[in-house]
N, C-alpha and C. Protein backbone atom coordinates (compact mmCIF):
# COMPACT_ATOMS: atom_id res chain seq x y z
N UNK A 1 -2.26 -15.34 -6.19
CA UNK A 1 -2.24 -14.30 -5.18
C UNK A 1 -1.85 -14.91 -3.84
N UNK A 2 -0.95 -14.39 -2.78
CA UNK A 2 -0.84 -14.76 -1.68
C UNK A 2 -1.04 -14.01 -0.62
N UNK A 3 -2.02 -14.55 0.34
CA UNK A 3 -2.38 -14.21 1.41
C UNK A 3 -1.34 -13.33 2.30
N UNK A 4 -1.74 -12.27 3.14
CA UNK A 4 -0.62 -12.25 3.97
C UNK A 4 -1.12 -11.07 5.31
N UNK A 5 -1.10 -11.53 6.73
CA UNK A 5 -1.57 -10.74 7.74
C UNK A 5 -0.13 -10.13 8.51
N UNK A 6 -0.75 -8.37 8.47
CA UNK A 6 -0.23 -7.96 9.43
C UNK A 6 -0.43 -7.28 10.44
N UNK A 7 0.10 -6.94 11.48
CA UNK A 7 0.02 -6.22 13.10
C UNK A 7 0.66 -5.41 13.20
N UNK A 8 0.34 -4.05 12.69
CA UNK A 8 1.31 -3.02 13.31
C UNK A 8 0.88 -2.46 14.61
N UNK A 9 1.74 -2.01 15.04
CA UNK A 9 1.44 -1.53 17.10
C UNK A 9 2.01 0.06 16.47
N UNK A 10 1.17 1.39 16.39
CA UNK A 10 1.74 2.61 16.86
C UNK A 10 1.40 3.21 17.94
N UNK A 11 2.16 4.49 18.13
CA UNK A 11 2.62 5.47 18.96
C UNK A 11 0.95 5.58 19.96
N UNK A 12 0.42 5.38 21.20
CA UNK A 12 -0.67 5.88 21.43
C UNK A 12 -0.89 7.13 22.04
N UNK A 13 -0.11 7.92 22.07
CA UNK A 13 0.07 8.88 22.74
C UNK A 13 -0.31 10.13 21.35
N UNK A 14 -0.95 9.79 20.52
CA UNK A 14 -1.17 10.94 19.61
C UNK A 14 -1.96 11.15 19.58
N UNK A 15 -2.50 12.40 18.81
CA UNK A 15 -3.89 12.71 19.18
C UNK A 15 -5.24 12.23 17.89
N UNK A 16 -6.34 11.87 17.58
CA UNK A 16 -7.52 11.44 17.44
C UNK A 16 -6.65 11.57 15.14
N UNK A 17 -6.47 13.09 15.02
CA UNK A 17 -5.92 13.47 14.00
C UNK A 17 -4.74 12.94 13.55
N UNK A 18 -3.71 12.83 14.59
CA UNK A 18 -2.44 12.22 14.21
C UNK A 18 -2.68 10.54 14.30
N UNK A 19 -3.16 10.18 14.66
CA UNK A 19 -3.93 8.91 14.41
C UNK A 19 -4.12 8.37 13.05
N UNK A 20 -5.17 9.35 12.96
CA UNK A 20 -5.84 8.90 11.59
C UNK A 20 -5.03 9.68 10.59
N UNK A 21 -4.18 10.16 10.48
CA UNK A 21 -3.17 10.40 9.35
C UNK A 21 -2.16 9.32 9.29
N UNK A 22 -1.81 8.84 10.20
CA UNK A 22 -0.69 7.38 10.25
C UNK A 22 -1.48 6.63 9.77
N UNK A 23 -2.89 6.09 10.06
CA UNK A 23 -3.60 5.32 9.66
C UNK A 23 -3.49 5.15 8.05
N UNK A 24 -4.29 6.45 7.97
CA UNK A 24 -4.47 6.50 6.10
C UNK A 24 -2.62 6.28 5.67
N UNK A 25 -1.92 6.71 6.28
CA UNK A 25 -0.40 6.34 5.56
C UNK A 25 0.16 5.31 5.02
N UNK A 26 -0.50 4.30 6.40
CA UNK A 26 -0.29 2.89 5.94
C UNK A 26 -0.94 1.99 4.97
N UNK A 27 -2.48 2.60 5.33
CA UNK A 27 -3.08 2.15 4.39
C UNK A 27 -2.84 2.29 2.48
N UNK A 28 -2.37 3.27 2.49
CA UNK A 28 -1.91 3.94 0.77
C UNK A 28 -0.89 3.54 0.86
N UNK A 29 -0.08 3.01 1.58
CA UNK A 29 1.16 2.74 1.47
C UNK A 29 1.09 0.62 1.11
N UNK A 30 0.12 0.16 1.93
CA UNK A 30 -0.22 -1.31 1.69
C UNK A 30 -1.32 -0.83 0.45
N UNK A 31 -1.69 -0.13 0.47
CA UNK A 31 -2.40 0.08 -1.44
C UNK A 31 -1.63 -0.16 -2.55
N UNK A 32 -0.44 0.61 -2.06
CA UNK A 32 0.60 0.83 -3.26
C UNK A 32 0.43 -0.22 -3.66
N UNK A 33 1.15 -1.27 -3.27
CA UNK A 33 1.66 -3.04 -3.42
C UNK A 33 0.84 -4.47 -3.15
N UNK A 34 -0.57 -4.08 -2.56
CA UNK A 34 -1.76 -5.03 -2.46
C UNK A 34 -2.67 -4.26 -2.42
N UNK A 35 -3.92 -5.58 -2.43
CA UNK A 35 -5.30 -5.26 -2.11
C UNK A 35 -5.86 -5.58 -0.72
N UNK A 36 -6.05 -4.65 0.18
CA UNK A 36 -6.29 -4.97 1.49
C UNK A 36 -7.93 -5.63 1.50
N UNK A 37 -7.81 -6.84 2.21
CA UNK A 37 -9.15 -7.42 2.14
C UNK A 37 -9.95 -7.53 3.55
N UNK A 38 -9.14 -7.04 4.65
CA UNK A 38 -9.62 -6.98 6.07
C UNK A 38 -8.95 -5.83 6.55
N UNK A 39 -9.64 -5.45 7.95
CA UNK A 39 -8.78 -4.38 8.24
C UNK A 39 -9.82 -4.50 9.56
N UNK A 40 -8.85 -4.51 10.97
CA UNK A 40 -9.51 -4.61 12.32
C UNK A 40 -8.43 -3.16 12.85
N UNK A 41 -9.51 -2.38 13.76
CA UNK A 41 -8.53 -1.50 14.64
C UNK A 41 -8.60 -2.20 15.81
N UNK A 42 -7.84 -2.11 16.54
CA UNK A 42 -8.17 -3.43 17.76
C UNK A 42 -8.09 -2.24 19.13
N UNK A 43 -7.23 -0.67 18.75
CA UNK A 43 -7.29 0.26 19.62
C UNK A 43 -6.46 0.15 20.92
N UNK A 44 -6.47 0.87 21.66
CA UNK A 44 -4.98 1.07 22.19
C UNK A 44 -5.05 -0.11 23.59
N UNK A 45 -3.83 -0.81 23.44
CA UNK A 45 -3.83 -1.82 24.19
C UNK A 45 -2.36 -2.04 25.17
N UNK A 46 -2.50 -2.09 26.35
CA UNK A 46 -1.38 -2.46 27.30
C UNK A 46 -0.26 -3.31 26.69
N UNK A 47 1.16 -3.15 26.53
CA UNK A 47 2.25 -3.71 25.82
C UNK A 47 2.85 -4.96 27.03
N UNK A 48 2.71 -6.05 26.77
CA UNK A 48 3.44 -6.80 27.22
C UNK A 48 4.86 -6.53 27.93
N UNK A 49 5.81 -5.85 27.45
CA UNK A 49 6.89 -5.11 27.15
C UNK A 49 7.18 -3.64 27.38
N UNK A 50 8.05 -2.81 27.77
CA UNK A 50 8.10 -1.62 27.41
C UNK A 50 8.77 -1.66 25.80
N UNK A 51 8.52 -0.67 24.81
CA UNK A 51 9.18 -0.56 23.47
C UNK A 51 9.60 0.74 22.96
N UNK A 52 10.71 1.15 22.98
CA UNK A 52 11.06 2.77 22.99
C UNK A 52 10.19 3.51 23.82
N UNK A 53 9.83 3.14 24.95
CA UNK A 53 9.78 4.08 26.00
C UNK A 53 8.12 4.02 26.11
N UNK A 54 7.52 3.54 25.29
CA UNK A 54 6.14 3.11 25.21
C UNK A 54 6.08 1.90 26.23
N UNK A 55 4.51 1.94 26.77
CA UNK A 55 3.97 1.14 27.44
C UNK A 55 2.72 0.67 27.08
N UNK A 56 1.77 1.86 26.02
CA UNK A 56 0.77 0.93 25.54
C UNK A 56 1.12 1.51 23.91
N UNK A 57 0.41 0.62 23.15
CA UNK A 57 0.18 1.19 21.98
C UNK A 57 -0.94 0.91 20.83
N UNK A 58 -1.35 1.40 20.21
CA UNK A 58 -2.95 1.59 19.42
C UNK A 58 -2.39 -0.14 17.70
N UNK A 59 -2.94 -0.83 17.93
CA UNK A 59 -2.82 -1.98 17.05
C UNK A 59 -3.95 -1.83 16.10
N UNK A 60 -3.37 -1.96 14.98
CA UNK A 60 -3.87 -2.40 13.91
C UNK A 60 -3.40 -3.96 13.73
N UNK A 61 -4.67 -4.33 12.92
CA UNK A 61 -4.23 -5.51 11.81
C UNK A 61 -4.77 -5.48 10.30
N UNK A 62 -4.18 -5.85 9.38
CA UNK A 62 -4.68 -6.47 8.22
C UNK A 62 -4.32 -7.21 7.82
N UNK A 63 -5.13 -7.56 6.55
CA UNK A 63 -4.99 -8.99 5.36
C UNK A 63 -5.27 -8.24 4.05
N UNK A 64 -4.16 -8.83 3.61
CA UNK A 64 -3.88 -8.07 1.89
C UNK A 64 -3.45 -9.11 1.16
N UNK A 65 -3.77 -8.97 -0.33
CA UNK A 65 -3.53 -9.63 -1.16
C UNK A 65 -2.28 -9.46 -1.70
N UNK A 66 -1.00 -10.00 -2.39
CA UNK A 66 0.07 -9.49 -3.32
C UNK A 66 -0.25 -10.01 -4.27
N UNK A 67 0.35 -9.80 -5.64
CA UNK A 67 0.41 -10.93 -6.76
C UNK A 67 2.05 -11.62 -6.57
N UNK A 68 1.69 -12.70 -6.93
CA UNK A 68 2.73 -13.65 -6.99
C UNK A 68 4.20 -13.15 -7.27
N UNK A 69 4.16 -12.33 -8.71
CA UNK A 69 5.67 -11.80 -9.17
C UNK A 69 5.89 -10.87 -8.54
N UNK A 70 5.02 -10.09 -7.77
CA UNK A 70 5.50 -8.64 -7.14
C UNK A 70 5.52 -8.60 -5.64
N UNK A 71 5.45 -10.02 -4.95
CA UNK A 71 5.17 -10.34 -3.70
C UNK A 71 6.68 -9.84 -2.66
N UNK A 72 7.81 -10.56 -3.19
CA UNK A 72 9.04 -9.93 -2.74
C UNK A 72 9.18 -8.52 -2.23
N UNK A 73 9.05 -7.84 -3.82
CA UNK A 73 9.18 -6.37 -3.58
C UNK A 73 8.30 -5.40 -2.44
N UNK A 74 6.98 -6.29 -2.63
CA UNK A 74 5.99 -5.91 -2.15
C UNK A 74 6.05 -5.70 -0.71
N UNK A 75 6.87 -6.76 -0.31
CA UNK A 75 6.15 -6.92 1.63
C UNK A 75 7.61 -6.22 2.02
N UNK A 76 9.11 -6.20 0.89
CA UNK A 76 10.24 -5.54 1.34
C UNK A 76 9.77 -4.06 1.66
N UNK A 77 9.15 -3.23 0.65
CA UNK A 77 8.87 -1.80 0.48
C UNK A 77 7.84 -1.34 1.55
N UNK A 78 7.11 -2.53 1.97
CA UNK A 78 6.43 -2.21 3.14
C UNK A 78 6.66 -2.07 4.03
N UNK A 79 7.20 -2.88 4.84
CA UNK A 79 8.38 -3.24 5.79
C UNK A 79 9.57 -2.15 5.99
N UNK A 80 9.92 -1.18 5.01
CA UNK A 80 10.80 -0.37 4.69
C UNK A 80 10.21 0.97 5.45
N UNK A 81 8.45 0.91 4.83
CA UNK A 81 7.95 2.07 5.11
C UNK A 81 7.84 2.27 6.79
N UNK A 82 7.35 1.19 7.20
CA UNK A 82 7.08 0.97 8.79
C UNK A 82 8.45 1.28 9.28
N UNK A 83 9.45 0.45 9.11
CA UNK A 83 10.73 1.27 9.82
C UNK A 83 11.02 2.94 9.60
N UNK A 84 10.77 3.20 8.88
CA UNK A 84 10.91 4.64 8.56
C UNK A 84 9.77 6.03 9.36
N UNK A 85 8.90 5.33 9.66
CA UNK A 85 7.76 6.01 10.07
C UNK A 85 7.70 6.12 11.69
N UNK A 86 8.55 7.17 12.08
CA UNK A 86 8.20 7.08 13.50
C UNK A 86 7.00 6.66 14.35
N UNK A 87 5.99 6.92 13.73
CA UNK A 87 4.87 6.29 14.89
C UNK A 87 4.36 5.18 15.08
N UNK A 88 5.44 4.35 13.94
CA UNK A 88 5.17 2.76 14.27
C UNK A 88 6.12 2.02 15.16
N UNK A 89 5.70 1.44 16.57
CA UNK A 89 6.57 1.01 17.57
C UNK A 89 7.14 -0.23 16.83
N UNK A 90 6.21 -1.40 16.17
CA UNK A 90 6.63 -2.48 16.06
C UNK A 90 5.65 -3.09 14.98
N UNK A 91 5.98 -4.00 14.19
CA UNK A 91 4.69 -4.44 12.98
C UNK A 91 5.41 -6.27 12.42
N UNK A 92 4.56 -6.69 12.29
CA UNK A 92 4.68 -8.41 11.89
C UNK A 92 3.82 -8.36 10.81
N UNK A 93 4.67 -9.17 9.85
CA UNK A 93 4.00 -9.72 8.23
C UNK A 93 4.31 -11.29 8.50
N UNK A 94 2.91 -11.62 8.36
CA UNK A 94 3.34 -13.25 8.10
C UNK A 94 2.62 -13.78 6.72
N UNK A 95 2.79 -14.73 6.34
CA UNK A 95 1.81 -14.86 4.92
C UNK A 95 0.87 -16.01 5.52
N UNK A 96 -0.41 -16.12 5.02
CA UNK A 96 -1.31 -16.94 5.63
C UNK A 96 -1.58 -18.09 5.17
């Protein structure tokens, strides 16, 4: 199994509901392809940066497991989903 942490930064400008529907998105979506073994909301934080017009935005992190043969596919299809999902400004996978 290989370790692997990530940081997604979304949209903070949504409301309490639209929140927690992006939330659960990602989460079933890092279900699909691992086992999430941590999970910090770290909550909406001042951006270093402006990023599409954003100035702060609400951070998550986790740590998920892949299995070895499905690790590729795994962190590609994820990575796929986050670009696709408007309310994610920006997100980092590193393996640990």
């Amino acid at each position: 199994m290989n370790e692997y942490e990530n940081v997604i930064i979304i949209k903070s400008d949504l409301s309490k509901e639209e929140t927690s529907k992006v939330i659960l998105k990602i989460e079933n979506n890092i279900r699909n392809f691992a086992e999430i073994t941590k999970k910090d909301d770290l909550g909406i934080k001042k951006l270093a940066y402006e990023i599409r017009k954003n100035n702060e935005g609400h951070y998550l992190v986790y740590q998920f497991l892949v299995e070895e043969k499905k690790r590729e596919f795994a962190i590609r299809e994820i990575e796929r989903f986050y670009r696709i999902t408007d309310e994610v400004i920006k997100f980092l996978i590193i393996k640990l």
